[in-house]
PDB file of N, CA and C in Angstrom:
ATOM      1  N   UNK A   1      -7.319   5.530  18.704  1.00  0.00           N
ATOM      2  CA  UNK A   1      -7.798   5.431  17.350  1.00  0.00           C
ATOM      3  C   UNK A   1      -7.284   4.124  16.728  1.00  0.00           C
ATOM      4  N   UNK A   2      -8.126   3.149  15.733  1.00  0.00           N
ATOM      5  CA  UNK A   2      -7.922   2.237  15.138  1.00  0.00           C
ATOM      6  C   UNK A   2      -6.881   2.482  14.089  1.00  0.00           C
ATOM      7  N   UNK A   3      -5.865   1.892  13.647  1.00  0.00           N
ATOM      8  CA  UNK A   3      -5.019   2.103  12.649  1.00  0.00           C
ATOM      9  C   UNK A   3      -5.625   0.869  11.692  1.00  0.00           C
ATOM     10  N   UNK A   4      -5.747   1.358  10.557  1.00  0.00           N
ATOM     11  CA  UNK A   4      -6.136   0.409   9.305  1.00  0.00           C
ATOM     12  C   UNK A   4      -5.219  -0.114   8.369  1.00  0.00           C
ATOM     13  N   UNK A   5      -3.800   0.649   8.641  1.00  0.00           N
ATOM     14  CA  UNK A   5      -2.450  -0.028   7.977  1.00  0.00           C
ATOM     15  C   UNK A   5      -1.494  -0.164   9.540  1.00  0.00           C
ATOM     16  N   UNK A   6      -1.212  -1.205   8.852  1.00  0.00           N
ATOM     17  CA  UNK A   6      -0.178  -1.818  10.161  1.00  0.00           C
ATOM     18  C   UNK A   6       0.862  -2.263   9.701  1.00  0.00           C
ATOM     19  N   UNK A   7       2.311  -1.879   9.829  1.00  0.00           N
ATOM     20  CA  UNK A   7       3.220  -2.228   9.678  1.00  0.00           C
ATOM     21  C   UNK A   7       4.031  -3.691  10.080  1.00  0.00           C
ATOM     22  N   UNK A   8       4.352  -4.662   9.477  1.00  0.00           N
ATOM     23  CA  UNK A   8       4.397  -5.917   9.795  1.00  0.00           C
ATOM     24  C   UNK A   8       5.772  -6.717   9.976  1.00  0.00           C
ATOM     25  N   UNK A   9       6.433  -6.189   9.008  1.00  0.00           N
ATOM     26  CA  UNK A   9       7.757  -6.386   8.674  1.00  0.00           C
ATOM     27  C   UNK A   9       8.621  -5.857   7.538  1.00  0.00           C
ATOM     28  N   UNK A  10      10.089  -5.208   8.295  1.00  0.00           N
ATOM     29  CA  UNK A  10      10.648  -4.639   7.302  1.00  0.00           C
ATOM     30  C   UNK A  10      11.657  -4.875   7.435  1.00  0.00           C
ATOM     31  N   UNK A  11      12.419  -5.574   5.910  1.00  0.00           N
ATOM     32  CA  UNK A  11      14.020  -5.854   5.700  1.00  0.00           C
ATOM     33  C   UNK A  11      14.363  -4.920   4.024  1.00  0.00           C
ATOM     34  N   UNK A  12      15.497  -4.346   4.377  1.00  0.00           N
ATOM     35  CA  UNK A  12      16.031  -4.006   3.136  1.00  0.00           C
ATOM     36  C   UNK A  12      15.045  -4.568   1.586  1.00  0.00           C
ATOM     37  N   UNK A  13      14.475  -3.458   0.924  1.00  0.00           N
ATOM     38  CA  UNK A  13      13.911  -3.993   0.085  1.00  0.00           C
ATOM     39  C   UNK A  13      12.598  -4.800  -0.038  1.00  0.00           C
ATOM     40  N   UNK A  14      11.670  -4.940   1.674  1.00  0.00           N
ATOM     41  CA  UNK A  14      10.336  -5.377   1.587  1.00  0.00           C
ATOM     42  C   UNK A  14       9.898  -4.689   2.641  1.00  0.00           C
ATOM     43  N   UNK A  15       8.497  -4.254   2.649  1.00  0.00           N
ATOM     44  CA  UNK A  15       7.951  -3.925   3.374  1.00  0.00           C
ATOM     45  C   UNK A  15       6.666  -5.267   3.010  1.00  0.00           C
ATOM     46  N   UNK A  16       6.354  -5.664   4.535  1.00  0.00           N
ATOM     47  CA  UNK A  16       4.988  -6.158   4.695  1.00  0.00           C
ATOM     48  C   UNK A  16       4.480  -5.522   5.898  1.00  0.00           C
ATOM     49  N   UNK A  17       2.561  -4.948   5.095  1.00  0.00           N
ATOM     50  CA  UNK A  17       1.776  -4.201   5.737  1.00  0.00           C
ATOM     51  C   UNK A  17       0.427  -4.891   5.881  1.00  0.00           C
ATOM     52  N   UNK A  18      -0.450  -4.895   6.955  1.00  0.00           N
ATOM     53  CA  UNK A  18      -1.623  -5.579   7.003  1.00  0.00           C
ATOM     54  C   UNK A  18      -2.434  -4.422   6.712  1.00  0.00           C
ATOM     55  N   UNK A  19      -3.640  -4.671   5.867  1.00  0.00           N
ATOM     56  CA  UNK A  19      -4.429  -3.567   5.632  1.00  0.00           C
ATOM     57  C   UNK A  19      -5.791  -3.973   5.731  1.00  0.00           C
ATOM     58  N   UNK A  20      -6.378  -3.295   6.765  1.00  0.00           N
ATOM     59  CA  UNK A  20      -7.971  -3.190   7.358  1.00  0.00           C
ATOM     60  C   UNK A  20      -8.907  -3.711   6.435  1.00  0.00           C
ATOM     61  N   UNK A  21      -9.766  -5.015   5.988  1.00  0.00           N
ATOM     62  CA  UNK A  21     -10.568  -4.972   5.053  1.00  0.00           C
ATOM     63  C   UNK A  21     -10.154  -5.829   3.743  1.00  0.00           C
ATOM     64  N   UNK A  22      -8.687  -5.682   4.023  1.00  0.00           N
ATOM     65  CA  UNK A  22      -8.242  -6.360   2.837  1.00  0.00           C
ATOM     66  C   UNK A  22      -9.089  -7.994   2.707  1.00  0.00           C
ATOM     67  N   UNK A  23      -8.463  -8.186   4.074  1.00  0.00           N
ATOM     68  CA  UNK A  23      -9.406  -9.636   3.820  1.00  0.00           C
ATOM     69  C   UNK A  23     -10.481 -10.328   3.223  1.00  0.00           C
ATOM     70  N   UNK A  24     -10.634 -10.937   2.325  1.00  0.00           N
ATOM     71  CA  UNK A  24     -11.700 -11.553   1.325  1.00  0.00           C
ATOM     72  C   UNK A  24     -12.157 -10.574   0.327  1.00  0.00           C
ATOM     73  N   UNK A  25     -11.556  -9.647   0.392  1.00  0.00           N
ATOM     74  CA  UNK A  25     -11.880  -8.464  -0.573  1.00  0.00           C
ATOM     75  C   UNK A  25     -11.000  -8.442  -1.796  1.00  0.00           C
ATOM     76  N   UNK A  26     -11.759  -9.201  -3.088  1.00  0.00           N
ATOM     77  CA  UNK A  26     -10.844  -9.052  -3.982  1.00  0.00           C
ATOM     78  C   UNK A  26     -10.701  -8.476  -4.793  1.00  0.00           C
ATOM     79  N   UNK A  27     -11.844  -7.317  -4.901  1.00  0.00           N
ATOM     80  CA  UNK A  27     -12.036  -5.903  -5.332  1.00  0.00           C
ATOM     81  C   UNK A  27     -10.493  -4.955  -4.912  1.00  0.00           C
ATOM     82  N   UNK A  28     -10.762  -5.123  -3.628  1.00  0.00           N
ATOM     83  CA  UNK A  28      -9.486  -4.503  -2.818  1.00  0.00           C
ATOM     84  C   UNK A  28      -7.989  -4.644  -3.375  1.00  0.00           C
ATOM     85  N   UNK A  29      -8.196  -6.230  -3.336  1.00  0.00           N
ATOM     86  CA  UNK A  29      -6.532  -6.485  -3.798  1.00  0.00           C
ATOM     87  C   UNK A  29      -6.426  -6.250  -5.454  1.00  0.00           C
ATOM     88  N   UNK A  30      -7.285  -6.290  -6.208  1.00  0.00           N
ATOM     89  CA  UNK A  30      -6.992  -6.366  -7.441  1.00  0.00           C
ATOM     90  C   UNK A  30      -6.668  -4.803  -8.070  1.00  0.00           C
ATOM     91  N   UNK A  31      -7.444  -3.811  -7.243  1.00  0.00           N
ATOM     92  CA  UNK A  31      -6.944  -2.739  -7.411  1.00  0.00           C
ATOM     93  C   UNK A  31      -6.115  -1.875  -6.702  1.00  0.00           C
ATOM     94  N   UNK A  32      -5.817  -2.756  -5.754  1.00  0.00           N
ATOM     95  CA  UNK A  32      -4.039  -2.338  -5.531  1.00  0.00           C
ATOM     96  C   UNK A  32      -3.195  -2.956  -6.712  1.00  0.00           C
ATOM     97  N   UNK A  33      -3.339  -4.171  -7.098  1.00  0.00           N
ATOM     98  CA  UNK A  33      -2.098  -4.484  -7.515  1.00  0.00           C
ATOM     99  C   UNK A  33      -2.244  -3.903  -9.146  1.00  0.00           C
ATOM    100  N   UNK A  34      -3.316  -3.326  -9.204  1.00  0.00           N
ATOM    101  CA  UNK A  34      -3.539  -2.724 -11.336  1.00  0.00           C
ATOM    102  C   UNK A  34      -2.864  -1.285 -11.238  1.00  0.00           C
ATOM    103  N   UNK A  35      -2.127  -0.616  -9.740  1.00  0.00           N
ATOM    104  CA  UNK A  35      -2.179   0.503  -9.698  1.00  0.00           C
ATOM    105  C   UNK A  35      -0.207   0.590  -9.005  1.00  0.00           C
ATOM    106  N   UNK A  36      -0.414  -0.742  -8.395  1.00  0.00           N
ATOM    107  CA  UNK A  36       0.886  -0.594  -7.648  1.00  0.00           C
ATOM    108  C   UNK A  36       2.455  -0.615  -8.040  1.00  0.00           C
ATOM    109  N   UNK A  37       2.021  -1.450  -9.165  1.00  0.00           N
ATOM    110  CA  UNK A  37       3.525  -1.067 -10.225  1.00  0.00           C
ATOM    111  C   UNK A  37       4.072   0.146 -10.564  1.00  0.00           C
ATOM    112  N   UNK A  38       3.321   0.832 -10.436  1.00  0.00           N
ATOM    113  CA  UNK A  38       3.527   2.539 -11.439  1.00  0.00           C
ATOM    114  C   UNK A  38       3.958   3.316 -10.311  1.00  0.00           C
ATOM    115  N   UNK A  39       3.958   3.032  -9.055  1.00  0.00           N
ATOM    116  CA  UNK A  39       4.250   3.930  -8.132  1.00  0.00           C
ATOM    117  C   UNK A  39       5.851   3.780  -7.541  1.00  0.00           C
ATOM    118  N   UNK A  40       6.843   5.291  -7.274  1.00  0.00           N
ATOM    119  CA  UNK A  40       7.886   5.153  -7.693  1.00  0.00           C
ATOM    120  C   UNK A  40       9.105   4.361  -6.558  1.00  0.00           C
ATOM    121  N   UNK A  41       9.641   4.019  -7.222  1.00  0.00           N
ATOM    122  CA  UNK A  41      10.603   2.688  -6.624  1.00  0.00           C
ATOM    123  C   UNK A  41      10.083   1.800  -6.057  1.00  0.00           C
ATOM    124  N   UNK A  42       8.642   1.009  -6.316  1.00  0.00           N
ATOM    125  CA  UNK A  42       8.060  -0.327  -6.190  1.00  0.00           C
ATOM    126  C   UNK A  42       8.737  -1.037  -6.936  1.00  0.00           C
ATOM    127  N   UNK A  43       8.723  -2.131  -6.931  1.00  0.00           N
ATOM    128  CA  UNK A  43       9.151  -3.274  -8.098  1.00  0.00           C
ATOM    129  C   UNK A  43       7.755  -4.422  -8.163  1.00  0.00           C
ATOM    130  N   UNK A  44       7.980  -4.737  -7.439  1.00  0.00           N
ATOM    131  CA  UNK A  44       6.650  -5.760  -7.047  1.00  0.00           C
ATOM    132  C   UNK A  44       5.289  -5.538  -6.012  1.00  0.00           C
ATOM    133  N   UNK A  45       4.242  -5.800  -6.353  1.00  0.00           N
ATOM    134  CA  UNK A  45       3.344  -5.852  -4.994  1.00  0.00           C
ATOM    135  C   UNK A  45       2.501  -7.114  -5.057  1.00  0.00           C
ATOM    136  N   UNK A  46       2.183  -7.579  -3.845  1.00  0.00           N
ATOM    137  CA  UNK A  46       1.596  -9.036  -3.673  1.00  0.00           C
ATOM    138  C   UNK A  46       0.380  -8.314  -2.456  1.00  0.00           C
ATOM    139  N   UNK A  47      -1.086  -8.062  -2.941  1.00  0.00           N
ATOM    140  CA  UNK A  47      -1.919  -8.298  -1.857  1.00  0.00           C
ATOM    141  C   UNK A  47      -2.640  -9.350  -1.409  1.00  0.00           C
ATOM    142  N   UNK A  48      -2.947 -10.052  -0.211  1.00  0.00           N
ATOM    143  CA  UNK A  48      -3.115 -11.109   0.239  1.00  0.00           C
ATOM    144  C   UNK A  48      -4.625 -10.967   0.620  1.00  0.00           C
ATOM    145  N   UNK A  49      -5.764 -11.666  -0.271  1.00  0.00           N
ATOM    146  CA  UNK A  49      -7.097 -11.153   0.447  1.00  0.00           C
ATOM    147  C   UNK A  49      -7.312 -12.547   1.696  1.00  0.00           C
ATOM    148  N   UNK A  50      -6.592 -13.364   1.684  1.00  0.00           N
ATOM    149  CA  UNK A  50      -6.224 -14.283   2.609  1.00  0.00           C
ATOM    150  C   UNK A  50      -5.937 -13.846   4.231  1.00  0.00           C
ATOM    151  N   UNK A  51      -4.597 -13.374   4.370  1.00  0.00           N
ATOM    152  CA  UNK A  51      -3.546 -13.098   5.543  1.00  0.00           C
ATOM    153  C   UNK A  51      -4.324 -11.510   5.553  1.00  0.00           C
ATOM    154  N   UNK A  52      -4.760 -10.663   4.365  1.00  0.00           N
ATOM    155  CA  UNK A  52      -4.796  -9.511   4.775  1.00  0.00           C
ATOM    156  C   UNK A  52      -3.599  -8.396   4.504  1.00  0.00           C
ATOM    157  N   UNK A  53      -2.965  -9.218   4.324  1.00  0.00           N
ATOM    158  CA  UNK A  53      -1.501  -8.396   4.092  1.00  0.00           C
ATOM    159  C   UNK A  53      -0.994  -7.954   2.760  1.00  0.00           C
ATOM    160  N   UNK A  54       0.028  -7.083   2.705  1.00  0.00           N
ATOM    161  CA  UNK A  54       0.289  -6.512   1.293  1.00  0.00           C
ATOM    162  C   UNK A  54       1.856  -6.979   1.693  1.00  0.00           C
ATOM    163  N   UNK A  55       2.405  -7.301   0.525  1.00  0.00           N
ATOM    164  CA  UNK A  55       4.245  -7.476   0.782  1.00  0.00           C
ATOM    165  C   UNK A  55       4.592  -6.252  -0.680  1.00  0.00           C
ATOM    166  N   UNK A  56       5.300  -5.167  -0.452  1.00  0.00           N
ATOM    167  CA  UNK A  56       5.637  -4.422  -0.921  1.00  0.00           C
ATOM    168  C   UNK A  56       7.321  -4.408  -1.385  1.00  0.00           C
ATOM    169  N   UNK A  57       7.837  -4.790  -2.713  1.00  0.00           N
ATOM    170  CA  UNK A  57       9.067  -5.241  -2.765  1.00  0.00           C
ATOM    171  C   UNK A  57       9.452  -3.720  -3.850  1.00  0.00           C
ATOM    172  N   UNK A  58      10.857  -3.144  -2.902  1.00  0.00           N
ATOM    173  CA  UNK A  58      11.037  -1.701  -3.810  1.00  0.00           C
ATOM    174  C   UNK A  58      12.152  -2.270  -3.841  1.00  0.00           C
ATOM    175  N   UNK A  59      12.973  -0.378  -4.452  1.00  0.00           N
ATOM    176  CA  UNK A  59      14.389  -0.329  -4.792  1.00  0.00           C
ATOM    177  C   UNK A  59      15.065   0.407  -3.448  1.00  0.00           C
ATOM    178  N   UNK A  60      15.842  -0.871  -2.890  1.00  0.00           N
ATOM    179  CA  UNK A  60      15.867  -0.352  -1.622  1.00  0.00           C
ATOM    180  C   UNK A  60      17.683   0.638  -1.746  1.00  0.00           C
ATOM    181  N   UNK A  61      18.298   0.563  -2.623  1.00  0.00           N
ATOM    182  CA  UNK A  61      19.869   1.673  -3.703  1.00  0.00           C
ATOM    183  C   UNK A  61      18.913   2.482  -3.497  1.00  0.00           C
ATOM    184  N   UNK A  62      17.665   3.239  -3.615  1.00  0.00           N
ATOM    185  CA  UNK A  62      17.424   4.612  -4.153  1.00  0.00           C
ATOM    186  C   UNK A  62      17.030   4.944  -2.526  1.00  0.00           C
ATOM    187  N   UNK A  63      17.954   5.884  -1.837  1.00  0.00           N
ATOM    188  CA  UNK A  63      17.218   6.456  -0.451  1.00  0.00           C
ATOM    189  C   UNK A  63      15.616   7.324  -0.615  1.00  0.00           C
ATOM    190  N   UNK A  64      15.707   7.542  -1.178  1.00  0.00           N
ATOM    191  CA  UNK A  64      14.243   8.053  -1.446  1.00  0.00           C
ATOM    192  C   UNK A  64      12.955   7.169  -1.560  1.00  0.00           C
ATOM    193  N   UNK A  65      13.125   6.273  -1.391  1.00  0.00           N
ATOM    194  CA  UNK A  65      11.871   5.390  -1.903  1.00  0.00           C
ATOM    195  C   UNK A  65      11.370   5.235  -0.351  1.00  0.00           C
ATOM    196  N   UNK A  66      12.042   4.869   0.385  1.00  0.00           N
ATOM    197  CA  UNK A  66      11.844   4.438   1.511  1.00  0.00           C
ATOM    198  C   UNK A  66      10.577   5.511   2.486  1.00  0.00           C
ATOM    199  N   UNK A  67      10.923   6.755   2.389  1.00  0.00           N
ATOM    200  CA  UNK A  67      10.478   7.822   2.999  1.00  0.00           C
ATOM    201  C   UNK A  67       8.909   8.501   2.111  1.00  0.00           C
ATOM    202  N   UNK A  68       9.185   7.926   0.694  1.00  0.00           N
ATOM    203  CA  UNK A  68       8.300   7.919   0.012  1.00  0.00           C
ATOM    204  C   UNK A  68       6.892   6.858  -0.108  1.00  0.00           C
ATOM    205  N   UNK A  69       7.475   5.829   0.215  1.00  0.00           N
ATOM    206  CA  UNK A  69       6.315   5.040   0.683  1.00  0.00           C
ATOM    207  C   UNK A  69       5.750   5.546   2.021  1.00  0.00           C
ATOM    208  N   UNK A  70       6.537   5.372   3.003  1.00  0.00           N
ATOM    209  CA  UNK A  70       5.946   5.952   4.364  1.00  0.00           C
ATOM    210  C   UNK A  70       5.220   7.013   4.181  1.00  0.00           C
ATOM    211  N   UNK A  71       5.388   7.990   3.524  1.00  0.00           N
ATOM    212  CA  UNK A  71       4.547   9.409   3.153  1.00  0.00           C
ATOM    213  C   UNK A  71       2.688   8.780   2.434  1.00  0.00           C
ATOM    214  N   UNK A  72       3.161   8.126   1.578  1.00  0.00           N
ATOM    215  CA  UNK A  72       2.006   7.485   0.990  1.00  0.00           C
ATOM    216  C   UNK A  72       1.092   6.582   2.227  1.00  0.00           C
ATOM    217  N   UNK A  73       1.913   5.748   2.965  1.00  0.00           N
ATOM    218  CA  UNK A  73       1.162   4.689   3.545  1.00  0.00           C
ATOM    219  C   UNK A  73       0.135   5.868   4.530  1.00  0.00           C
ATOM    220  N   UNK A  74       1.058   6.807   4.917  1.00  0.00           N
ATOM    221  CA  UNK A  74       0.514   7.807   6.110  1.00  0.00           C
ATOM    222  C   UNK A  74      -0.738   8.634   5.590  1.00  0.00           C
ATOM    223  N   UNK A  75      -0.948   8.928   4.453  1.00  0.00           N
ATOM    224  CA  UNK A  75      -1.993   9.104   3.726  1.00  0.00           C
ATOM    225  C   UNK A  75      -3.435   8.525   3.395  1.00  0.00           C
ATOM    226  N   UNK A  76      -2.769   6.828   3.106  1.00  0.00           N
ATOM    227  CA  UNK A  76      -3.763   5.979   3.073  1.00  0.00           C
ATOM    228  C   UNK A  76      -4.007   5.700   4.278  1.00  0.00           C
ATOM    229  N   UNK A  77      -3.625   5.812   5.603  1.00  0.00           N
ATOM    230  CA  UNK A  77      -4.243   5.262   6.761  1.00  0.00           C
ATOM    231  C   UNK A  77      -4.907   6.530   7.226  1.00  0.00           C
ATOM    232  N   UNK A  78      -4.665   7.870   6.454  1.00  0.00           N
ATOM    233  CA  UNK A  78      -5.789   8.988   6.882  1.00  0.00           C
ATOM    234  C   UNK A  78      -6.684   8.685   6.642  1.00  0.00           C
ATOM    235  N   UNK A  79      -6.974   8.175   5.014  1.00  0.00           N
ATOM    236  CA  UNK A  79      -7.859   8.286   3.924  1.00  0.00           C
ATOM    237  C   UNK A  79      -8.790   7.106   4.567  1.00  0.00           C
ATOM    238  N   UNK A  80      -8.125   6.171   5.152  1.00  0.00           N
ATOM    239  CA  UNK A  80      -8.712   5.072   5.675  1.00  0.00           C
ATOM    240  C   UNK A  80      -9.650   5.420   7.146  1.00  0.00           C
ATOM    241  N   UNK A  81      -8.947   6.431   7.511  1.00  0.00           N
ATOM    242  CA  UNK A  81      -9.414   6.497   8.785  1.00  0.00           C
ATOM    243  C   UNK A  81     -10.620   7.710   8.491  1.00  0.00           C
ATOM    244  N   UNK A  82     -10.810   8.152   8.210  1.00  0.00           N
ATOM    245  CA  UNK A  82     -11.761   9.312   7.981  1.00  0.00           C
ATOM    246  C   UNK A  82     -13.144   8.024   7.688  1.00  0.00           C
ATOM    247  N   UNK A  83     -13.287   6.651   7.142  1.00  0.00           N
ATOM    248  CA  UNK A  83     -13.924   6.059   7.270  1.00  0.00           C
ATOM    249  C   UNK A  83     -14.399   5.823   5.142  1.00  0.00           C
ATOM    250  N   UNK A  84     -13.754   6.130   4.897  1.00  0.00           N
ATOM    251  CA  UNK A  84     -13.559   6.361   3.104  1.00  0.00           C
ATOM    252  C   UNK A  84     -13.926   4.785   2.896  1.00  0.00           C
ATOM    253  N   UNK A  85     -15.596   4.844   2.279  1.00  0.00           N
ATOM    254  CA  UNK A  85     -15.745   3.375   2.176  1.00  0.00           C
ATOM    255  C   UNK A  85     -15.609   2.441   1.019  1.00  0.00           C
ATOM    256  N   UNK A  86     -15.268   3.593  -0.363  1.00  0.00           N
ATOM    257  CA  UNK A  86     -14.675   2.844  -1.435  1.00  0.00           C
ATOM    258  C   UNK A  86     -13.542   1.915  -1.280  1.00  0.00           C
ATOM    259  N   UNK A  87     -14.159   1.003  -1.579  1.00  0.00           N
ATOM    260  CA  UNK A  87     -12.745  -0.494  -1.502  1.00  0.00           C
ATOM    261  C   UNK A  87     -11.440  -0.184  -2.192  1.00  0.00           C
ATOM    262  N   UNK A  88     -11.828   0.799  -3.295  1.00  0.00           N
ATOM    263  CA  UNK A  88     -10.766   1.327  -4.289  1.00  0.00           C
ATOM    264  C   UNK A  88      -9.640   2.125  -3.596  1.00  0.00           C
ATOM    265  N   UNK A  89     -10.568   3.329  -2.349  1.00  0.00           N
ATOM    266  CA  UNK A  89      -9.558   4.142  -1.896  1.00  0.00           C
ATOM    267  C   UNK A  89      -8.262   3.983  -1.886  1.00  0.00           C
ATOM    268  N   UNK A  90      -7.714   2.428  -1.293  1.00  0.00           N
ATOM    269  CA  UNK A  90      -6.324   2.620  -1.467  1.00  0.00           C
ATOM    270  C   UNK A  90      -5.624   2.973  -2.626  1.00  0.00           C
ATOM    271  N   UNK A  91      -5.880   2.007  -3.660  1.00  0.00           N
ATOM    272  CA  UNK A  91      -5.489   2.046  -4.759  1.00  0.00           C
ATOM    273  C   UNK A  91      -5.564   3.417  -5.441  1.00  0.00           C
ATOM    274  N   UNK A  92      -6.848   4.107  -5.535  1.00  0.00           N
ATOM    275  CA  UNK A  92      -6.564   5.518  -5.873  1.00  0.00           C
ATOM    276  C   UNK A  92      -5.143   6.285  -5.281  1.00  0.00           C
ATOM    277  N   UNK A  93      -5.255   6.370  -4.412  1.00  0.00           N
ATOM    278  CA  UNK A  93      -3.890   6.814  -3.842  1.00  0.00           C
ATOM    279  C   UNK A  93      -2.559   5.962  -4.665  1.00  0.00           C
ATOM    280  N   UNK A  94      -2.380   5.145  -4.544  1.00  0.00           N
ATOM    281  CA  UNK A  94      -1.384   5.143  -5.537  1.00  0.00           C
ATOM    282  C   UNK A  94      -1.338   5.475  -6.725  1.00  0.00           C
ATOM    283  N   UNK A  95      -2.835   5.237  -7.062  1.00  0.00           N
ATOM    284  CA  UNK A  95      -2.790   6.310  -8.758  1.00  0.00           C
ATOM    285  C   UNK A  95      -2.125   7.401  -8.182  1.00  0.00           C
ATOM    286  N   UNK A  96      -2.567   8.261  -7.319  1.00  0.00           N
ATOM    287  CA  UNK A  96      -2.314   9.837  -7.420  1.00  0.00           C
ATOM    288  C   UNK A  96      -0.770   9.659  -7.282  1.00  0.00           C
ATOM    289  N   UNK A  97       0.049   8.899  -6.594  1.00  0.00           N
ATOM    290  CA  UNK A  97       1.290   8.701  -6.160  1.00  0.00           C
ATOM    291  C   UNK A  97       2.326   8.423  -7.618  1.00  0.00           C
ATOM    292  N   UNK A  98       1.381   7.701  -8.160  1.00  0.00           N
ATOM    293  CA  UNK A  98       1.997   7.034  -9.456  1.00  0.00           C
ATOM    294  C   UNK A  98       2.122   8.490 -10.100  1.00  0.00           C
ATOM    295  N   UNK A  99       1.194   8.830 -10.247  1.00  0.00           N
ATOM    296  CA  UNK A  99       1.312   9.920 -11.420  1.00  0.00           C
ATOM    297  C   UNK A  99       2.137  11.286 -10.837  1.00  0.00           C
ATOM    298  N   UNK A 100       2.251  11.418  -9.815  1.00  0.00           N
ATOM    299  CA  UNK A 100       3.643  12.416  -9.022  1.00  0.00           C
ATOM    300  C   UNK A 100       4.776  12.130  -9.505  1.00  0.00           C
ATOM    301  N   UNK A 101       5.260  10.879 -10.558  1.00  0.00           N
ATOM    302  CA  UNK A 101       6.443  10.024 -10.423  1.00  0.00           C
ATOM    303  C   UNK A 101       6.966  10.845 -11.466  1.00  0.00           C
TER     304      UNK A 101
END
């Protein structure tokens, strides 16, 4: 099976993820990043409709954040994979994530 989030690099406090589509899609990135602040222990998000990539900068003091993104990302690469062709999909998901907070 195709994975549509790909894990890229991770140091204390960043995650960078490549995400399926992102590319030239600036529908895509703009509604990740109107949605990605609000979701809990993010600080920053940078999507790249360039590279494709998302750099995800949290609170890497709170152990919980960590396991909490992974829960989310594992979601969006369902949501992705079921073939969900709204460009938005991701971003919805962090609404729903945001508002769990």
């Amino acid at each position: 099976m195709e994975k549509h989030i790909n894990f890229l690099h991770h140091s204390p406090g960043r995650i960078r993820i490549q995400v399926k589509g992102l590319k030239g899609n600036v529908q895509l990135s703009e509604a990740i990043h109107s949605t990605a602040n609000k979701v809990y222990g993010v600080k920053q998000i940078s999507a790249s409709t360039v590279t494709g990539s998302v750099l995800i900068c949290y609170d890497h003091a709170d152990p919980h954040v960590l396991p909490y993104l992974q829960s989310m990302m594992n979601e969006a690469e369902e949501l992705l994979g079921r073939g969900v062709a709204d460009p938005a999909a991701f971003a919805r998901l962090l609404s729903a994530y945001a508002k769990e907070k």
